[in-house]
C-alpha atoms as a PDB file:
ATOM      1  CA  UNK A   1     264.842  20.617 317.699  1.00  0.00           C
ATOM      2  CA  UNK A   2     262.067  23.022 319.024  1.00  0.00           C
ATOM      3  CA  UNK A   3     263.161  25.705 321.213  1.00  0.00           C
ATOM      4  CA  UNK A   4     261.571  25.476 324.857  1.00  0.00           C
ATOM      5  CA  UNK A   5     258.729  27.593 326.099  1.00  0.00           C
ATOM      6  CA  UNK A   6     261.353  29.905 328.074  1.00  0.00           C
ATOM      7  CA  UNK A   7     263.733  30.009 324.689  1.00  0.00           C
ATOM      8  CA  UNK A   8     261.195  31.481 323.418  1.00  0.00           C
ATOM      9  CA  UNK A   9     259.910  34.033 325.944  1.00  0.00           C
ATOM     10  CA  UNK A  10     263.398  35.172 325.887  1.00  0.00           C
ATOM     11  CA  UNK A  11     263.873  35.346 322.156  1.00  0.00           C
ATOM     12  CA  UNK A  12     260.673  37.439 322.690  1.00  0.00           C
ATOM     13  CA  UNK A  13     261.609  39.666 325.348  1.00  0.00           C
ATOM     14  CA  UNK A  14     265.045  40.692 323.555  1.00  0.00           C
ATOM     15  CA  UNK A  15     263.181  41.252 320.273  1.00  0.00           C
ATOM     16  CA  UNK A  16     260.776  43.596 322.212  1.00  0.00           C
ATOM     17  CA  UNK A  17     263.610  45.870 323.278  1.00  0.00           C
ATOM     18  CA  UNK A  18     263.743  46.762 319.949  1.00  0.00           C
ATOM     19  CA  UNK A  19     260.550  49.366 320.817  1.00  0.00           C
ATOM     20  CA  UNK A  20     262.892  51.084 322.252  1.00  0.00           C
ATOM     21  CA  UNK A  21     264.456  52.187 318.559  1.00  0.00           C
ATOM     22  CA  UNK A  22     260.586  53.686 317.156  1.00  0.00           C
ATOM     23  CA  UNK A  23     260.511  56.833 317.846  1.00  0.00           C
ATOM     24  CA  UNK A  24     256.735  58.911 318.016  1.00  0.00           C
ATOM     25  CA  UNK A  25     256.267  62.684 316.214  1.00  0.00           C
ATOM     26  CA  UNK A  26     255.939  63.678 320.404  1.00  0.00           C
ATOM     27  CA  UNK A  27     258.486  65.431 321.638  1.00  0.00           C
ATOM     28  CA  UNK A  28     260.171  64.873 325.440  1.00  0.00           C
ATOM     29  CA  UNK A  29     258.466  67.702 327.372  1.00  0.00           C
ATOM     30  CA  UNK A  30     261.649  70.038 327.477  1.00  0.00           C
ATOM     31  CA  UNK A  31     261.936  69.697 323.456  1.00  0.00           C
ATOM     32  CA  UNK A  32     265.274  68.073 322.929  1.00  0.00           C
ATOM     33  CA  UNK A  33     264.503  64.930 321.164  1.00  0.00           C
ATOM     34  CA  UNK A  34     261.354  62.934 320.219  1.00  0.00           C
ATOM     35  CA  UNK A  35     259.911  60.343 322.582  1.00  0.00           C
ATOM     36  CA  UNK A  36     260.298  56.585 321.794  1.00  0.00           C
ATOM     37  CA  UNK A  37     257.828  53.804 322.146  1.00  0.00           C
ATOM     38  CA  UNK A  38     259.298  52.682 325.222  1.00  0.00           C
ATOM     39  CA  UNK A  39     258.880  55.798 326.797  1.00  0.00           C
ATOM     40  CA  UNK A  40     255.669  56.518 325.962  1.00  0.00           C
ATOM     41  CA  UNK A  41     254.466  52.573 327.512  1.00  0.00           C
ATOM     42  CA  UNK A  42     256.088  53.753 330.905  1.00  0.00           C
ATOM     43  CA  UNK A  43     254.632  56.856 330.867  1.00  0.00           C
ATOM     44  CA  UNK A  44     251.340  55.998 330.276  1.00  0.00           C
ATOM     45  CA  UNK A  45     251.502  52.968 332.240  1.00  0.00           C
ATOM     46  CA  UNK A  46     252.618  55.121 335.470  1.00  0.00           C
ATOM     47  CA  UNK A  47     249.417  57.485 334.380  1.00  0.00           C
ATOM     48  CA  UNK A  48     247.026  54.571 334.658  1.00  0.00           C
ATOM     49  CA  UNK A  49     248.107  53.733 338.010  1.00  0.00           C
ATOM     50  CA  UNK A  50     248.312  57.627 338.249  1.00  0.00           C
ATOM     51  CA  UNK A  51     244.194  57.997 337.240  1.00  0.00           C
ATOM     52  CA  UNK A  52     242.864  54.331 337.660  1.00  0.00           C
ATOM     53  CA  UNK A  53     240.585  56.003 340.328  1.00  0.00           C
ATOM     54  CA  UNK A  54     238.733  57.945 337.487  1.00  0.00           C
ATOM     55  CA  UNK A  55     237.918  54.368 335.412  1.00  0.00           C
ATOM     56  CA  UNK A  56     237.225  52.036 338.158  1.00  0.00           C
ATOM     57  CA  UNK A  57     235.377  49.696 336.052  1.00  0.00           C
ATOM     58  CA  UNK A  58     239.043  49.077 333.949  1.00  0.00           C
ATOM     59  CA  UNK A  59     240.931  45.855 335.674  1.00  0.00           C
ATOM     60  CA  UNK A  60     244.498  47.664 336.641  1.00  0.00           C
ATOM     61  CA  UNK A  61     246.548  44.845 335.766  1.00  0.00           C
ATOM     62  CA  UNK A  62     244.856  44.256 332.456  1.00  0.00           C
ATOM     63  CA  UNK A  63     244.599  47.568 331.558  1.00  0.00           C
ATOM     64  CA  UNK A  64     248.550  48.054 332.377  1.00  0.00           C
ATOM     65  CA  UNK A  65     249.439  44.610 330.098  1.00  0.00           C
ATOM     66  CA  UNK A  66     247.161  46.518 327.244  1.00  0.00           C
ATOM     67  CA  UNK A  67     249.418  49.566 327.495  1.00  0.00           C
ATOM     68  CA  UNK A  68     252.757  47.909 327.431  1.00  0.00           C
ATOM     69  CA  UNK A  69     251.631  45.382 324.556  1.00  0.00           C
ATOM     70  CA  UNK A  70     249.575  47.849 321.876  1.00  0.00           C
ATOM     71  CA  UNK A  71     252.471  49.412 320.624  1.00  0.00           C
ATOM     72  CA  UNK A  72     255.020  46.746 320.537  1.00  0.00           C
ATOM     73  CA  UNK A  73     253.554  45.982 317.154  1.00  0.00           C
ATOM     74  CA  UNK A  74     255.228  49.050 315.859  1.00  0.00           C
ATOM     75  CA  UNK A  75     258.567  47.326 315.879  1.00  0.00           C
ATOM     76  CA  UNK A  76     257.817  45.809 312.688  1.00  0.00           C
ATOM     77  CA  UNK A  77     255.095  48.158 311.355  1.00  0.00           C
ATOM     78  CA  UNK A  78     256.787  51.123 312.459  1.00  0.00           C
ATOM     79  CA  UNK A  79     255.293  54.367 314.476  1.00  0.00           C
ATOM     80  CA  UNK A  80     252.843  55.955 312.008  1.00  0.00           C
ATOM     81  CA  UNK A  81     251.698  59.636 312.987  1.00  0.00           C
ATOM     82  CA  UNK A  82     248.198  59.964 314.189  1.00  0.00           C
ATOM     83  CA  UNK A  83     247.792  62.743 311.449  1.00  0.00           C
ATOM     84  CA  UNK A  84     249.578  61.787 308.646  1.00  0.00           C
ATOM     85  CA  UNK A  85     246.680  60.648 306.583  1.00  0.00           C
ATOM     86  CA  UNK A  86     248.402  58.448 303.931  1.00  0.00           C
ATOM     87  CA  UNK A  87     250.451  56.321 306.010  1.00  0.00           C
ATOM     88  CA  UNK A  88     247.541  55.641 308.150  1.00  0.00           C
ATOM     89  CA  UNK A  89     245.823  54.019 305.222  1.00  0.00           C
ATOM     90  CA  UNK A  90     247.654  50.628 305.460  1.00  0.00           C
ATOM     91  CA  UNK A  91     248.031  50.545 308.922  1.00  0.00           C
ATOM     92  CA  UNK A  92     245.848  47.764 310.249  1.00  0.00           C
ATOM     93  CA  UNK A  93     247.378  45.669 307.667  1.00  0.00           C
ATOM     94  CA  UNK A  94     251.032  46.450 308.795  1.00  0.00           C
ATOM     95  CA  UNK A  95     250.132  46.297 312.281  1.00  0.00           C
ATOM     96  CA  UNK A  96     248.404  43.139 312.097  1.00  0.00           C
ATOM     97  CA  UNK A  97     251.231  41.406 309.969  1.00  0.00           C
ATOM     98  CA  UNK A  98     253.326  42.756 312.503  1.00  0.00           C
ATOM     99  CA  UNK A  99     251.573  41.246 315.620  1.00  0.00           C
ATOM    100  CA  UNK A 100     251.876  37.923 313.984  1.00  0.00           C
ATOM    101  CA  UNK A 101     255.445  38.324 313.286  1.00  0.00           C
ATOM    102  CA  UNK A 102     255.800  39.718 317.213  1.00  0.00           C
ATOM    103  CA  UNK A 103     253.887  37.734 319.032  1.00  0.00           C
ATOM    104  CA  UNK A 104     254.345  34.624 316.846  1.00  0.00           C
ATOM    105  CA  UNK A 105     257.325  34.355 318.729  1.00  0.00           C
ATOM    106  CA  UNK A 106     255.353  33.313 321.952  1.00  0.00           C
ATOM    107  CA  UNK A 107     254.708  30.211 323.049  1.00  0.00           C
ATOM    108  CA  UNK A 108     250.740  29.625 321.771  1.00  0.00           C
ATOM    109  CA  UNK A 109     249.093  30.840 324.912  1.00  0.00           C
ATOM    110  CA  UNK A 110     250.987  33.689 325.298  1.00  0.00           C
ATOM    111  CA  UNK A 111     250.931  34.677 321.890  1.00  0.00           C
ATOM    112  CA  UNK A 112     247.242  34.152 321.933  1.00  0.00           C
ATOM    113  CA  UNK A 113     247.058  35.938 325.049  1.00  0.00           C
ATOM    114  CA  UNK A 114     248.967  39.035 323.983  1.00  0.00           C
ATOM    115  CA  UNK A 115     247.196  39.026 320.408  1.00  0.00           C
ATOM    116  CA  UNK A 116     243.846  39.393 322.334  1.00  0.00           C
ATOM    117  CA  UNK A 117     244.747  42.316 324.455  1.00  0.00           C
ATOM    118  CA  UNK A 118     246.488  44.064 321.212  1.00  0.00           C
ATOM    119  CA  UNK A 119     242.741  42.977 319.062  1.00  0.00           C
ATOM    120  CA  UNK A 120     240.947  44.639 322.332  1.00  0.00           C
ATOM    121  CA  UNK A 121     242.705  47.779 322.329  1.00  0.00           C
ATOM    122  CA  UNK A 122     242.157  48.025 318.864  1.00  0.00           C
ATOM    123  CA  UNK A 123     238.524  47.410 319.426  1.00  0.00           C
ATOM    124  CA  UNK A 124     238.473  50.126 321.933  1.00  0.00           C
ATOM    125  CA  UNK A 125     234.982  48.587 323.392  1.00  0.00           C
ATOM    126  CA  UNK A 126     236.459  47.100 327.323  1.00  0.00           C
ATOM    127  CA  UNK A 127     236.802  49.344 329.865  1.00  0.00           C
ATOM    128  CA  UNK A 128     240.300  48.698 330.261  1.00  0.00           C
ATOM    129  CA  UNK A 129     240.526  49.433 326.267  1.00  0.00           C
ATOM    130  CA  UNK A 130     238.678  52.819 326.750  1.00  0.00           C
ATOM    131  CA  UNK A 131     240.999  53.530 329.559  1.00  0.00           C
ATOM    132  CA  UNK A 132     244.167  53.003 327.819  1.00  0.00           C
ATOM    133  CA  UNK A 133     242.729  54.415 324.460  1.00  0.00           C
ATOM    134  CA  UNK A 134     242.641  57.655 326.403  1.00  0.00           C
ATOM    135  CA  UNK A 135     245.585  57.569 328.243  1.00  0.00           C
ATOM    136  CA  UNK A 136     247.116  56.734 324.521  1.00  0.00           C
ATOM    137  CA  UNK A 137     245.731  60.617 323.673  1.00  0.00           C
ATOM    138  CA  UNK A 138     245.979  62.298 326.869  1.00  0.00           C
ATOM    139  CA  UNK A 139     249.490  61.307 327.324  1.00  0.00           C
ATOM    140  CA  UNK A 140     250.918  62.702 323.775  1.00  0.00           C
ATOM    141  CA  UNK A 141     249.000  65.963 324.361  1.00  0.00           C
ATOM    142  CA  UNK A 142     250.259  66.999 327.393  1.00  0.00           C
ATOM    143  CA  UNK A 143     253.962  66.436 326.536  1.00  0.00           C
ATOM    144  CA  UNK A 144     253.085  68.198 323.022  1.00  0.00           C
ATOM    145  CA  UNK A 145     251.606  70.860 325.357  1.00  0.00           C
ATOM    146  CA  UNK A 146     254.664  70.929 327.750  1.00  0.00           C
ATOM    147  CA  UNK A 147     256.615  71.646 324.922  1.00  0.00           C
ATOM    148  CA  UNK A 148     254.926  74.441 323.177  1.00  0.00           C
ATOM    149  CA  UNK A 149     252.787  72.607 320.812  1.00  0.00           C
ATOM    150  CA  UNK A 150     255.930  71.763 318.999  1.00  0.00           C
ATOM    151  CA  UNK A 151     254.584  68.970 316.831  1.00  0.00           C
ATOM    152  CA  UNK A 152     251.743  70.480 315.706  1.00  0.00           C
ATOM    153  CA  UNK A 153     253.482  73.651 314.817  1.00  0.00           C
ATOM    154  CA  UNK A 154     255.653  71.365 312.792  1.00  0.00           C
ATOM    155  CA  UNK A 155     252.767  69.586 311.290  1.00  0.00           C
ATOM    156  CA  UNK A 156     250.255  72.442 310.438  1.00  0.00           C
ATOM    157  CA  UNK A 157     247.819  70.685 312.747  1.00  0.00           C
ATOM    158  CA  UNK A 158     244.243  72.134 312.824  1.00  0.00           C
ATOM    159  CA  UNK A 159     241.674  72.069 315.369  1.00  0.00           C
ATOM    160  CA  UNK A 160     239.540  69.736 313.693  1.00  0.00           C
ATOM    161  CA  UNK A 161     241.858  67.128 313.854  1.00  0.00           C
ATOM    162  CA  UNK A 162     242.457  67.204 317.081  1.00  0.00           C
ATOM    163  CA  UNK A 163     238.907  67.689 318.051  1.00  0.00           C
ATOM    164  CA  UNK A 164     238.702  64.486 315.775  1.00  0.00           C
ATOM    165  CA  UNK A 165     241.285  62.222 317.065  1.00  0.00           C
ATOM    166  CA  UNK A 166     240.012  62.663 320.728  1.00  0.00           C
ATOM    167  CA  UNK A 167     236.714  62.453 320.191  1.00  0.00           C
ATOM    168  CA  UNK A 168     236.894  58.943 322.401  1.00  0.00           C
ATOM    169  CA  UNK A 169     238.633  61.276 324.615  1.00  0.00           C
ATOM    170  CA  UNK A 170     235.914  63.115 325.471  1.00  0.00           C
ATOM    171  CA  UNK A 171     233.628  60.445 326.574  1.00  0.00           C
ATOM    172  CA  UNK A 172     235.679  59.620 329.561  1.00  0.00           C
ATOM    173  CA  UNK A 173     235.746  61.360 332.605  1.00  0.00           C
ATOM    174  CA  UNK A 174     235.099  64.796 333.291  1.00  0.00           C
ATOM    175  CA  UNK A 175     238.354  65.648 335.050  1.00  0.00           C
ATOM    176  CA  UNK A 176     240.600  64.624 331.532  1.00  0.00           C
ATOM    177  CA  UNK A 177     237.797  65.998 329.348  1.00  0.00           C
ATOM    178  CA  UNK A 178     238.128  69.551 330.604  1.00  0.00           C
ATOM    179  CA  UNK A 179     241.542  68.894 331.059  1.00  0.00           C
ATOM    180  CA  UNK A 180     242.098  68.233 327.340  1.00  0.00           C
ATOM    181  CA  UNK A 181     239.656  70.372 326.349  1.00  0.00           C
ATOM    182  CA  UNK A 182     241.817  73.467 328.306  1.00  0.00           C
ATOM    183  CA  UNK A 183     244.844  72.638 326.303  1.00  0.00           C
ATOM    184  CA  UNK A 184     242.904  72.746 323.048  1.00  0.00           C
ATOM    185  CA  UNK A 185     241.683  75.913 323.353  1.00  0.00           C
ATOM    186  CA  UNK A 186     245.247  77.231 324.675  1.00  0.00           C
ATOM    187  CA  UNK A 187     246.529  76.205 321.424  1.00  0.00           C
ATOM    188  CA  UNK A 188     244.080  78.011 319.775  1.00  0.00           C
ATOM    189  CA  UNK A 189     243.835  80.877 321.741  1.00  0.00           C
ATOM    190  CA  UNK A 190     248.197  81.173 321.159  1.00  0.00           C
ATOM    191  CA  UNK A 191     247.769  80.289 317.128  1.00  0.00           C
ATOM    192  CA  UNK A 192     249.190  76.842 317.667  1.00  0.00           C
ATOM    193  CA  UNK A 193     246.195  75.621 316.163  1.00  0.00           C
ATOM    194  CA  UNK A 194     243.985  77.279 313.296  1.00  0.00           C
END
């Protein structure tokens, strides 16, 4: 017999609870543990209501759904470091099998739903996928700043690569790209960065 629509919203939303088990190379700001995925969705959801006043061409309730949806793929695909060069090589595939797997668990228009918002934030072209694809930066940053750079201590990070990864970053408003910029350079300036 086929399970009904709200069987399988709730087979869906136990499943998802599982985020709360992948845990990000960010550690909590006062250094005791790393972050999870969970944590890092609130967080960055409460920033976009925080700083939706600095995008206000992103739809707040869309851009909110993109934030708590992108990285619920990692459940399957696992959490792969924005540095780590290697593992980032198959991770569209993984991801993508893993959205399928996720969302497949969705009735159709949900899971079609929720597959387009995770396909737009990985396009990164919508407003409310430039917004989030920000926050998704700015948010890491200042807890790895809060925290004395500990993960890129830990990692050898260089300038370049962060310079690199928020490139995007930069293009948004003024306000974050000083802000980000300022923490940069304090890295550098304390040999946290080479």
């Amino acid at each position: 017999m086929d399970k009904s629509v709200f069987d399988k919203q709730m087979d869906f939303l136990l499943e998802v609870d599982k985020v709360k088990e992948i845990y990000r190379q960010t550690y909590i700001s006062d250094v005791s543990r790393f972050e999870n995925d969970a944590e890092h969705s609130w967080h960055s959801c409460v920033m976009a209501v925080v700083l939706s006043g600095y995008f206000p061409d992103a739809d707040l309730l869309k851009t909110l759904k993109m934030m708590l949806f992108h990285d619920i793929v990692e459940i399957y695909a696992g959490d792969t470091y924005c540095y780590d060069v290697e593992g980032n090589k198959d991770k569209e595939k993984r991801e993508k099998e893993s959205a399928e797997k996720i969302y497949g668990l969705l009735p159709e228009g949900q899971k079609k739903e929720f597959m387009d918002i995770w396909m737009e934030f990985e396009n990164g072209d919508s407003p409310e996928a430039k917004f989030c694809r920000i926050l998704d930066r700015v948010q890491p940053t200042m807890l790895n700043k809060a925290s004395g750079f500990a993960s890129w201590k830990e990692h050898g990070i260089k300038k370049e690569q962060v310079l690199e990864r928020n490139r995007t970053t930069f293009e948004g408003p003024e306000e974050i790209k000083t802000y980000m910029e300022n923490i940069i350079e304090n890295a550098v300036e304390n040999g946290f960065l080479k």
